[in-house]
PDB file of N, CA and C in Angstrom:
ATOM      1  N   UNK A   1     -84.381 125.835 279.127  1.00  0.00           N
ATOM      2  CA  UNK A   1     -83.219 125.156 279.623  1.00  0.00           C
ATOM      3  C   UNK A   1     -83.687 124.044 280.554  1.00  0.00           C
ATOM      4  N   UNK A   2     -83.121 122.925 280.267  1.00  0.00           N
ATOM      5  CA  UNK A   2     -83.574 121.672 280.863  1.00  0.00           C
ATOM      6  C   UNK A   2     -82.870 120.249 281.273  1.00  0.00           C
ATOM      7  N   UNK A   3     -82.339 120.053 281.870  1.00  0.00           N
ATOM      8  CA  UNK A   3     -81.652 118.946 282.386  1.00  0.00           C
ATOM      9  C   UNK A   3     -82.524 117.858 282.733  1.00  0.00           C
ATOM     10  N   UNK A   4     -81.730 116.663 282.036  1.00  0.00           N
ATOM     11  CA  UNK A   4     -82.696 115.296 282.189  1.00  0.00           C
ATOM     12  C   UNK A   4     -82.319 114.587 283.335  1.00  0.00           C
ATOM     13  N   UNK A   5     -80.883 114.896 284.195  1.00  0.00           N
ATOM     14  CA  UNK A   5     -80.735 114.349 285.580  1.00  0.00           C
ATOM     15  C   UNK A   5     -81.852 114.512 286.862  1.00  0.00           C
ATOM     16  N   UNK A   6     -81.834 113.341 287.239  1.00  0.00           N
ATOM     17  CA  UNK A   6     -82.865 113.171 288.263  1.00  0.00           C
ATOM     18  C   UNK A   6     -81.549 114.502 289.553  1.00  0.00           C
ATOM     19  N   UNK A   7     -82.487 114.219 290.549  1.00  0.00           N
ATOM     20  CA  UNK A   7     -81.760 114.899 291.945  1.00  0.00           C
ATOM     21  C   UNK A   7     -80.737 114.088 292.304  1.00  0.00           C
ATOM     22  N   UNK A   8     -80.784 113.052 292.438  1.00  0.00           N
ATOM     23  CA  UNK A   8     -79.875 111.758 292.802  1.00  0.00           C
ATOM     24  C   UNK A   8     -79.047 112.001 292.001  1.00  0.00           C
ATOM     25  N   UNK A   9     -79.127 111.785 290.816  1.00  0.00           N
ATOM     26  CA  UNK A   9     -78.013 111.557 289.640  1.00  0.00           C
ATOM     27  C   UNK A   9     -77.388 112.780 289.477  1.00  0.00           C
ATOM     28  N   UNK A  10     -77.600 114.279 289.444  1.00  0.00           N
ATOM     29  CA  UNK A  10     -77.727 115.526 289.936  1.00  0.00           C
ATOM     30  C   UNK A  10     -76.723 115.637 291.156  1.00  0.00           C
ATOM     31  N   UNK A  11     -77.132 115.187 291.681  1.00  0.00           N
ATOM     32  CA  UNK A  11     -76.019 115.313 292.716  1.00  0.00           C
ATOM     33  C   UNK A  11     -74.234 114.508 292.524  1.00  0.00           C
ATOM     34  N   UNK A  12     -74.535 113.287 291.873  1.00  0.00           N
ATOM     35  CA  UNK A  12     -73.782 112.827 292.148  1.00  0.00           C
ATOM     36  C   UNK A  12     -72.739 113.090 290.650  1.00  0.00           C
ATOM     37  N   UNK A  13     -73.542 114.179 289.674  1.00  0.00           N
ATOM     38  CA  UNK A  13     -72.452 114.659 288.845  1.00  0.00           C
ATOM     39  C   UNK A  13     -72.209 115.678 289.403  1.00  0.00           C
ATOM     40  N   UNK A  14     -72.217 116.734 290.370  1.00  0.00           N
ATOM     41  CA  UNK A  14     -71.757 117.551 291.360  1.00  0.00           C
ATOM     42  C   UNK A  14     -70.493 117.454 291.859  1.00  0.00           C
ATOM     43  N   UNK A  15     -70.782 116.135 292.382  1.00  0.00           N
ATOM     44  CA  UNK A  15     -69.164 115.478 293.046  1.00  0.00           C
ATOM     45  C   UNK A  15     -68.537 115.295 292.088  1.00  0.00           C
ATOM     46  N   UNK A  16     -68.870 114.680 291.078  1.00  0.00           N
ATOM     47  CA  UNK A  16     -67.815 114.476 289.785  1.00  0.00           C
ATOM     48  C   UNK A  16     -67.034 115.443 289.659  1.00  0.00           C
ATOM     49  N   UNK A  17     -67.804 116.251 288.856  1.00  0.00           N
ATOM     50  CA  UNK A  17     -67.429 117.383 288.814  1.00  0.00           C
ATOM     51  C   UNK A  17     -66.376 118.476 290.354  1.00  0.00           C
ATOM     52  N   UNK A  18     -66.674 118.563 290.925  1.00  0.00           N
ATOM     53  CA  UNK A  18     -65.899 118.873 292.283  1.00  0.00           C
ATOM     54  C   UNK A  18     -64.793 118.082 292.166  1.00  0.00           C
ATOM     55  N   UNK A  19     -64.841 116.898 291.721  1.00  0.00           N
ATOM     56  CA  UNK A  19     -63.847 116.168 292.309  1.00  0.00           C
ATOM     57  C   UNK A  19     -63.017 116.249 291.363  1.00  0.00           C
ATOM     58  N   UNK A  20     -63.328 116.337 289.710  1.00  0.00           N
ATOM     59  CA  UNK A  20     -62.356 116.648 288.503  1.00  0.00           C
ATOM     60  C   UNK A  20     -61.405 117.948 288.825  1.00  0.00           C
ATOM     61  N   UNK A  21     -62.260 119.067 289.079  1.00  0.00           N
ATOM     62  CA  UNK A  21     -61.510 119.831 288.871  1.00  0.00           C
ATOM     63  C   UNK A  21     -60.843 120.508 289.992  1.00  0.00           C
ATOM     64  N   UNK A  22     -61.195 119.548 290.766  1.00  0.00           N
ATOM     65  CA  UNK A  22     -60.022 120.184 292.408  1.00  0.00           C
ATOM     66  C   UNK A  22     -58.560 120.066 292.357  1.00  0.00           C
ATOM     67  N   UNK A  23     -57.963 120.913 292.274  1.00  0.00           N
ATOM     68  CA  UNK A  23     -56.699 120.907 292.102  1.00  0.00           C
ATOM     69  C   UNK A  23     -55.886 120.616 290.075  1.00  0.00           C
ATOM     70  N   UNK A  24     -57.000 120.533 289.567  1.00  0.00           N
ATOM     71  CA  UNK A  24     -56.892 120.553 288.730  1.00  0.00           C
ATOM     72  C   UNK A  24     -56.898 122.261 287.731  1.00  0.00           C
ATOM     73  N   UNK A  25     -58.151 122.934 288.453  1.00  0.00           N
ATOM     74  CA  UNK A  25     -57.987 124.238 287.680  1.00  0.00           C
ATOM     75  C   UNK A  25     -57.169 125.356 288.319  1.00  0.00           C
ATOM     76  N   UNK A  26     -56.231 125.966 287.612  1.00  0.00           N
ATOM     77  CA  UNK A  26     -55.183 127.223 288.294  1.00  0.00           C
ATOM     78  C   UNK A  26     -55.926 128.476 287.693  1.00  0.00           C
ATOM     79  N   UNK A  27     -57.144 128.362 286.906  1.00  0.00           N
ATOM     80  CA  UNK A  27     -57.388 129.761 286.968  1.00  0.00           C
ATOM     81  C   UNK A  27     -58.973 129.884 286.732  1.00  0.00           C
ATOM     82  N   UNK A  28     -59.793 130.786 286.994  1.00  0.00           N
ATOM     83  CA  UNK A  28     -61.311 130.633 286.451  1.00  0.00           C
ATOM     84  C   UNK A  28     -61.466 132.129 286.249  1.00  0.00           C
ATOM     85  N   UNK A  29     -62.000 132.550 285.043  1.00  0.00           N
ATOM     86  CA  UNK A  29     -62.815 133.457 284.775  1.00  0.00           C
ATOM     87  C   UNK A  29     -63.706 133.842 284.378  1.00  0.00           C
ATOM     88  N   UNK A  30     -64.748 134.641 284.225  1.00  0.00           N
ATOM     89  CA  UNK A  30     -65.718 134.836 283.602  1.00  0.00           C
ATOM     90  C   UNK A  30     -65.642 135.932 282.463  1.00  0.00           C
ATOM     91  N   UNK A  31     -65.040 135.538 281.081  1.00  0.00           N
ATOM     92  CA  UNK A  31     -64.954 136.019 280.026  1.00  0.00           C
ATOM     93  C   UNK A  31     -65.654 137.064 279.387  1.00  0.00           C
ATOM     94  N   UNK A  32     -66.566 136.830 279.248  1.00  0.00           N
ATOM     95  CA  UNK A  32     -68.171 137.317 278.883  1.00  0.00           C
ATOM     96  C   UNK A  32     -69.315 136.687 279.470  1.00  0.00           C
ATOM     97  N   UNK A  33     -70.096 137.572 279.338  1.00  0.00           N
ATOM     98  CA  UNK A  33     -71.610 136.775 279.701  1.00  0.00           C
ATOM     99  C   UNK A  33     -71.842 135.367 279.038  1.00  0.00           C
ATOM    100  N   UNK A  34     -72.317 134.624 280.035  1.00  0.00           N
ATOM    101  CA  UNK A  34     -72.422 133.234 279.245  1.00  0.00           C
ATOM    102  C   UNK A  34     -71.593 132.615 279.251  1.00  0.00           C
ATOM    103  N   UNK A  35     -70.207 132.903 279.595  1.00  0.00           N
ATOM    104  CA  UNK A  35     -68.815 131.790 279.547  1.00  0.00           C
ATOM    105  C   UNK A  35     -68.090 132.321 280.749  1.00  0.00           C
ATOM    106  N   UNK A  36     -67.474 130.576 281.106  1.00  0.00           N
ATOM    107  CA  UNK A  36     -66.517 130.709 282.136  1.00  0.00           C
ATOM    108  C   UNK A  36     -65.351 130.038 281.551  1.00  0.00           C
ATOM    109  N   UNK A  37     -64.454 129.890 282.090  1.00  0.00           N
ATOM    110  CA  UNK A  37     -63.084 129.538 281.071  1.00  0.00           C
ATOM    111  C   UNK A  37     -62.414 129.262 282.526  1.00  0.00           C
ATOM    112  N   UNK A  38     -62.058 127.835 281.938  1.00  0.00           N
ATOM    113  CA  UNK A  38     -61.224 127.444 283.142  1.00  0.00           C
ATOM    114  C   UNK A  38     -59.636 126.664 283.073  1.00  0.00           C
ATOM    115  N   UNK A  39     -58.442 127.602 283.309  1.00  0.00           N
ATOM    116  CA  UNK A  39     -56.781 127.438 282.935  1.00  0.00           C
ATOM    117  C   UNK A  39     -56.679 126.151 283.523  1.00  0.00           C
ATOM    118  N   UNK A  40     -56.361 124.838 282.961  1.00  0.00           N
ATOM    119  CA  UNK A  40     -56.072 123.846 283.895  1.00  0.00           C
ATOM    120  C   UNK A  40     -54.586 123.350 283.404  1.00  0.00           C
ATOM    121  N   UNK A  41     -54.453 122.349 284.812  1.00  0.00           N
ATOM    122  CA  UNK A  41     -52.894 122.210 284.948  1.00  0.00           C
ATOM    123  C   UNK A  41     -52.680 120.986 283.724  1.00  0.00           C
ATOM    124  N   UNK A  42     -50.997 121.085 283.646  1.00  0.00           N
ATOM    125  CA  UNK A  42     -50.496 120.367 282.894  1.00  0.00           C
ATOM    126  C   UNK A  42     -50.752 118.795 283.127  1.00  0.00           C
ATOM    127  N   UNK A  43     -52.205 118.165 283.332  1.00  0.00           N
ATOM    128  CA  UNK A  43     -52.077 116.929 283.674  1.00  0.00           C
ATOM    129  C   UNK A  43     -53.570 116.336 283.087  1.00  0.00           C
ATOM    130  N   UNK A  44     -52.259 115.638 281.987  1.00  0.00           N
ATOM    131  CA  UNK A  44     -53.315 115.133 280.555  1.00  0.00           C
ATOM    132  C   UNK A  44     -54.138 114.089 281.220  1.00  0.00           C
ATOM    133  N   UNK A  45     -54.244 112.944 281.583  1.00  0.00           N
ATOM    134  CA  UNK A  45     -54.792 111.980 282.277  1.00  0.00           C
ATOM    135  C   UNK A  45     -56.232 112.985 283.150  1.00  0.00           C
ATOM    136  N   UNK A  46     -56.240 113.698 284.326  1.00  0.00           N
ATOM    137  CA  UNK A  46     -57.331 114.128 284.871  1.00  0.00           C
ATOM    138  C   UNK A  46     -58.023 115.071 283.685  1.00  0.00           C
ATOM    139  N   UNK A  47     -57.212 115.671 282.851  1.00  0.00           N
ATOM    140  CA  UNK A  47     -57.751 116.684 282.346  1.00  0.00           C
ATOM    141  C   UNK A  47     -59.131 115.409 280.955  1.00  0.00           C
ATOM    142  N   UNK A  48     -58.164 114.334 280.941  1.00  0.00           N
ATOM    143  CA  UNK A  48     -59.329 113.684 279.711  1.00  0.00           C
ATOM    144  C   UNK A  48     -60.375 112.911 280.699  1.00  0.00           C
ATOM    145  N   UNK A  49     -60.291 113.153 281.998  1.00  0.00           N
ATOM    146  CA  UNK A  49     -61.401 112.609 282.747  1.00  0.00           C
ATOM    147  C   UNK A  49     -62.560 113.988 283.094  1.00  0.00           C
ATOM    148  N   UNK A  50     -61.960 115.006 283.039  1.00  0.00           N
ATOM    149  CA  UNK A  50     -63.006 115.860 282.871  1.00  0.00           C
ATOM    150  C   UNK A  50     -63.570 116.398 281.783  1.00  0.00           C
ATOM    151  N   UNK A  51     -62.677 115.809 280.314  1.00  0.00           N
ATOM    152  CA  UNK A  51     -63.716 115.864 279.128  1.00  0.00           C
ATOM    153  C   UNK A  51     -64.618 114.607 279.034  1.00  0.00           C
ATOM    154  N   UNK A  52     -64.601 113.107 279.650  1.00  0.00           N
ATOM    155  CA  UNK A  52     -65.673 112.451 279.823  1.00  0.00           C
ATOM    156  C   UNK A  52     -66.593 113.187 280.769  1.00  0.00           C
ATOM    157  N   UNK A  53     -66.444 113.513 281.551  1.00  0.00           N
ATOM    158  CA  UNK A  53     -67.411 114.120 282.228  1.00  0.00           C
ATOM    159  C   UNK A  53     -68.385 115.298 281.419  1.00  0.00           C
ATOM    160  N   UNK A  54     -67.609 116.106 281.209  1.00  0.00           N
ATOM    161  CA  UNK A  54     -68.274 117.245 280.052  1.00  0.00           C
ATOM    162  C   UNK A  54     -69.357 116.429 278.933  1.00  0.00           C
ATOM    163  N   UNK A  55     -68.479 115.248 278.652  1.00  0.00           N
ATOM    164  CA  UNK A  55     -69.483 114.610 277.441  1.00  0.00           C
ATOM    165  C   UNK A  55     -70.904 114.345 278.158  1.00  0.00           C
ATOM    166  N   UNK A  56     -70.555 113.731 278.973  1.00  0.00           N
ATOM    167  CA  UNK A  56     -71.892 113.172 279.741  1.00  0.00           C
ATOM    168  C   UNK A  56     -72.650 114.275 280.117  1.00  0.00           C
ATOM    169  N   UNK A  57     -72.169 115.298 280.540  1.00  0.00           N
ATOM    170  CA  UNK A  57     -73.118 116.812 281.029  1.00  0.00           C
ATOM    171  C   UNK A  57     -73.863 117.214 279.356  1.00  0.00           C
ATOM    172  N   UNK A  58     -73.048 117.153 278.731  1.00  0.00           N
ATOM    173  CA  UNK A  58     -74.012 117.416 277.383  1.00  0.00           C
ATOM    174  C   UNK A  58     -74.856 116.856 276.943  1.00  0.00           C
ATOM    175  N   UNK A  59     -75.159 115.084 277.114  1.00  0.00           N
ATOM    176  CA  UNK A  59     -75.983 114.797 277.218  1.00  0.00           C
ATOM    177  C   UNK A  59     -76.856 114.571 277.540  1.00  0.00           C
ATOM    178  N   UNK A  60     -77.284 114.611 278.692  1.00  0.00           N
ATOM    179  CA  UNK A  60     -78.576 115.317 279.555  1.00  0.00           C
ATOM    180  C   UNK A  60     -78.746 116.854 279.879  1.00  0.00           C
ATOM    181  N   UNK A  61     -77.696 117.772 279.648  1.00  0.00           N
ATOM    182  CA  UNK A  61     -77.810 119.005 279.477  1.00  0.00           C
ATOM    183  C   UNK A  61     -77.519 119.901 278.491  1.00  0.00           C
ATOM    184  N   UNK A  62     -78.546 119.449 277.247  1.00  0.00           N
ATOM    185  CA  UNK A  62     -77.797 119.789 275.831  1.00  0.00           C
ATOM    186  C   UNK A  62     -77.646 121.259 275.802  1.00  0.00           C
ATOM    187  N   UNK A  63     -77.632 122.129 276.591  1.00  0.00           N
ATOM    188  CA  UNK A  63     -77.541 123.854 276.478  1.00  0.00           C
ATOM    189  C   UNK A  63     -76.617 123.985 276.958  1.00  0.00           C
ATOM    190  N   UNK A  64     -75.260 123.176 277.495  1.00  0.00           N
ATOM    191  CA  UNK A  64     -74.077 123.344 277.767  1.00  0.00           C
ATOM    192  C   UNK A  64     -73.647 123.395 276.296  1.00  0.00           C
ATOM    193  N   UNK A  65     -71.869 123.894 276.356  1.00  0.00           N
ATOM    194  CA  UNK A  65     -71.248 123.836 275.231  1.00  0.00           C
ATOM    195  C   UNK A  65     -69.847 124.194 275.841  1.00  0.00           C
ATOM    196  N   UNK A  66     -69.212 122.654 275.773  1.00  0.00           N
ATOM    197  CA  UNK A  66     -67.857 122.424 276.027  1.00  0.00           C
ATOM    198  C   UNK A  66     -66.863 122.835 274.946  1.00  0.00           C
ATOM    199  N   UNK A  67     -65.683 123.473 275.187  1.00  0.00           N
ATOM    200  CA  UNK A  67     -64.771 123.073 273.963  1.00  0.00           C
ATOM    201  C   UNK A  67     -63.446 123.022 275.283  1.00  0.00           C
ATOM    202  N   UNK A  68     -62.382 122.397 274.606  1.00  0.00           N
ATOM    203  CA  UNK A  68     -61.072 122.192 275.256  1.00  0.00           C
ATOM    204  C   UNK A  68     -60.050 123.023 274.372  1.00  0.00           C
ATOM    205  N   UNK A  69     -59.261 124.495 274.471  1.00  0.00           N
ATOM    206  CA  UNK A  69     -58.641 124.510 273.935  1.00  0.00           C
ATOM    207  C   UNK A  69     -57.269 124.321 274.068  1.00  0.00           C
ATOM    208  N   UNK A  70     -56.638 123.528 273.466  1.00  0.00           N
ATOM    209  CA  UNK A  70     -55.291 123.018 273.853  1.00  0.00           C
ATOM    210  C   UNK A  70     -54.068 123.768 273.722  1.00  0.00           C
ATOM    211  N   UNK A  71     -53.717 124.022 274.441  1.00  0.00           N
ATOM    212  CA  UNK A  71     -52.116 124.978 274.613  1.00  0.00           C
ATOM    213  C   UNK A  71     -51.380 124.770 275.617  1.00  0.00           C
ATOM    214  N   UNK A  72     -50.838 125.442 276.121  1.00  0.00           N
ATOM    215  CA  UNK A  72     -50.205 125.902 277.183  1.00  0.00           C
ATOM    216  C   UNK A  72     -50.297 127.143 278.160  1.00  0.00           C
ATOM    217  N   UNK A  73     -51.420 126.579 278.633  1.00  0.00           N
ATOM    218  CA  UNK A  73     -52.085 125.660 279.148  1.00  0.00           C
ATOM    219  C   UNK A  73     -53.045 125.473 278.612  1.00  0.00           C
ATOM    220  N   UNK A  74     -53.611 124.421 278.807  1.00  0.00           N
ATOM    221  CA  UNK A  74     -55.297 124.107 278.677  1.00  0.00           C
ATOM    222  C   UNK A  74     -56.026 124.675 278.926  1.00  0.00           C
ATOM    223  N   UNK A  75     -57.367 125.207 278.468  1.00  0.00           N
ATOM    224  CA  UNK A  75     -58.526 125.810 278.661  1.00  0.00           C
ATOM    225  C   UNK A  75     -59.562 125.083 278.419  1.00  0.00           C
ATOM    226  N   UNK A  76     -60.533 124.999 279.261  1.00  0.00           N
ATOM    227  CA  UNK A  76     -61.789 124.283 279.134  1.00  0.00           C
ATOM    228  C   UNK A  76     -63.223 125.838 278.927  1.00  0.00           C
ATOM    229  N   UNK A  77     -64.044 125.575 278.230  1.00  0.00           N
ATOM    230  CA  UNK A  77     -64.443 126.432 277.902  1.00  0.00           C
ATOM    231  C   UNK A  77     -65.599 126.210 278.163  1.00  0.00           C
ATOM    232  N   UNK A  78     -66.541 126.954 278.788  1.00  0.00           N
ATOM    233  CA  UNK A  78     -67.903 126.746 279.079  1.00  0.00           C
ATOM    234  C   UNK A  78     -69.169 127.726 278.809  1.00  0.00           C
ATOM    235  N   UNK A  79     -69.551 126.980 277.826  1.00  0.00           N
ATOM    236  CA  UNK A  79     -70.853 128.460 277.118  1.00  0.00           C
ATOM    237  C   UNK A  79     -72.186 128.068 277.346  1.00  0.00           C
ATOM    238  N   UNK A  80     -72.839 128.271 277.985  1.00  0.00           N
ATOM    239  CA  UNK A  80     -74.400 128.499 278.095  1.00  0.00           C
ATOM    240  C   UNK A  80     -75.309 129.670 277.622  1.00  0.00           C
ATOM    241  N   UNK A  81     -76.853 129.140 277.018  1.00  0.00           N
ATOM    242  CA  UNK A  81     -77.121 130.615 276.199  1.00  0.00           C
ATOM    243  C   UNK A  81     -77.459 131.449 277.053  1.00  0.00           C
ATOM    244  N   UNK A  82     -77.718 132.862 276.926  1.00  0.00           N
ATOM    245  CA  UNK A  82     -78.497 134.029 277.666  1.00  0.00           C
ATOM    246  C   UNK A  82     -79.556 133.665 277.994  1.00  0.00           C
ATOM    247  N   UNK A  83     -79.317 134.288 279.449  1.00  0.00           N
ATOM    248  CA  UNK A  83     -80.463 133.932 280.065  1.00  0.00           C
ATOM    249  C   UNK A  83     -79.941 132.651 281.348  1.00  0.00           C
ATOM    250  N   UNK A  84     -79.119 131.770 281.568  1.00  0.00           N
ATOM    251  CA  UNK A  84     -78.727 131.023 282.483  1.00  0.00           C
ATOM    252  C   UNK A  84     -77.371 130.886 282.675  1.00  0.00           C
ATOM    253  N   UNK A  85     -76.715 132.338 282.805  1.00  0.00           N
ATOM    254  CA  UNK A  85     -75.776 132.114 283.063  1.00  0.00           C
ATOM    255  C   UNK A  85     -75.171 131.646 284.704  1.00  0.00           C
ATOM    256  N   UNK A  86     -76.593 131.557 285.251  1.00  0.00           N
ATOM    257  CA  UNK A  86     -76.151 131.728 286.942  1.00  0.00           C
ATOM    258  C   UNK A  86     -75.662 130.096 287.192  1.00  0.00           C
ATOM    259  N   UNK A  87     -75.895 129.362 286.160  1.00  0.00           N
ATOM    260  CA  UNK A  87     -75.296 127.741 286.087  1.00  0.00           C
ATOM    261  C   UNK A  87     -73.949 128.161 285.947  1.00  0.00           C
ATOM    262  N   UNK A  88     -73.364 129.078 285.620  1.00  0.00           N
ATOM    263  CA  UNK A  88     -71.629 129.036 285.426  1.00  0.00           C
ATOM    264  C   UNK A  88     -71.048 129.380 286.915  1.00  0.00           C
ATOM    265  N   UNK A  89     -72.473 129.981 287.704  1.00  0.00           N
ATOM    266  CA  UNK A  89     -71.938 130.360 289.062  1.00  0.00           C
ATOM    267  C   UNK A  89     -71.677 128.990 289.813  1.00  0.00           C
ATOM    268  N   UNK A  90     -72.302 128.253 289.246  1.00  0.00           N
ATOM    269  CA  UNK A  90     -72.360 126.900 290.407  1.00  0.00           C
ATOM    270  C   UNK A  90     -71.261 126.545 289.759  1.00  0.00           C
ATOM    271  N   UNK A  91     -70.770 126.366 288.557  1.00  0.00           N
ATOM    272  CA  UNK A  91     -69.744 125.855 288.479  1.00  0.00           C
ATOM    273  C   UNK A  91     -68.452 126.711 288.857  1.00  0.00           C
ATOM    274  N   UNK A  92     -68.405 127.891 288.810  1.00  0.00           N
ATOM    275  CA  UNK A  92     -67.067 128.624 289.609  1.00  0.00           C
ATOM    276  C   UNK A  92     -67.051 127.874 291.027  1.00  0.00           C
ATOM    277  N   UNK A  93     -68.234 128.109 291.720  1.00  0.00           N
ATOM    278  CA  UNK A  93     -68.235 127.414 292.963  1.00  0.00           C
ATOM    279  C   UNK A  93     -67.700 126.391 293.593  1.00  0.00           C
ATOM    280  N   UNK A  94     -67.358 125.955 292.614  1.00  0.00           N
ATOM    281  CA  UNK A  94     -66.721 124.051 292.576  1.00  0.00           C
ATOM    282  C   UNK A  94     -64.902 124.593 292.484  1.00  0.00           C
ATOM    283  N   UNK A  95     -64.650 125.747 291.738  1.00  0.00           N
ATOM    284  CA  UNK A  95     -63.760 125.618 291.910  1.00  0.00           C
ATOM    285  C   UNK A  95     -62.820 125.875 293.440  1.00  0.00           C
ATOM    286  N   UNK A  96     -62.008 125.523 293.839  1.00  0.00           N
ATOM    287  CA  UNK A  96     -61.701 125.992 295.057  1.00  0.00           C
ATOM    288  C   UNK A  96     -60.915 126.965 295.412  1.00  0.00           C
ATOM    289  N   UNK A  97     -61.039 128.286 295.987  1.00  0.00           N
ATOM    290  CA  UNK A  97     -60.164 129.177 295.780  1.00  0.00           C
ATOM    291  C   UNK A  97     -60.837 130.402 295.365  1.00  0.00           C
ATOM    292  N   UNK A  98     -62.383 130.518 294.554  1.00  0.00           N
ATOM    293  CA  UNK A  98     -62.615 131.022 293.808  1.00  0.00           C
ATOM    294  C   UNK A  98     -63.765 131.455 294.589  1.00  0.00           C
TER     295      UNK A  98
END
């Protein structure tokens, strides 16, 4: 498992990220091993700024695996293989509340 972000750049998809989904996610769980799943609110506009974001995490972190499933509500879906799931911890972390 390997990420091509420098520390700098690393950091500053951190905030991205923090900053997408603040107030944006109403629920986080940890599904199974390897996935976190995150209920987000009815608000199409932030929600397609945190699938650019996702895109960009996949490309320097190709062992992510985004999907969006669309309903009511939204679910953003987050799978990493066995073995690193403690990256889903940093991302619960971001959420606030959680």
């Amino acid at each position: 498992m390997a990420c091509s972000l420098g520390d700098a750049d690393g950091d500053e998809r951190i905030e991205q990220w923090g900053q997408a989904l603040r107030g944006l996610v109403t629920r986080a769980e940890r599904s199974r091993a390897g996935q976190l799943r995150l209920t987000l609110a009815d608000e199409p506009d932030r929600v397609a700024t945190l699938l650019a974001i996702a895109r960009a995490e996949k490309v320097c972190c190709p062992f992510f695996d985004f999907s969006l499933l669309v309903g009511t509500p939204d679910v953003l879906v987050i799978d990493v293989p066995a073995g690193s799931e403690v990256v889903l911890d940093d991302f619960a972390r971001l959420v606030p509340g959680d």
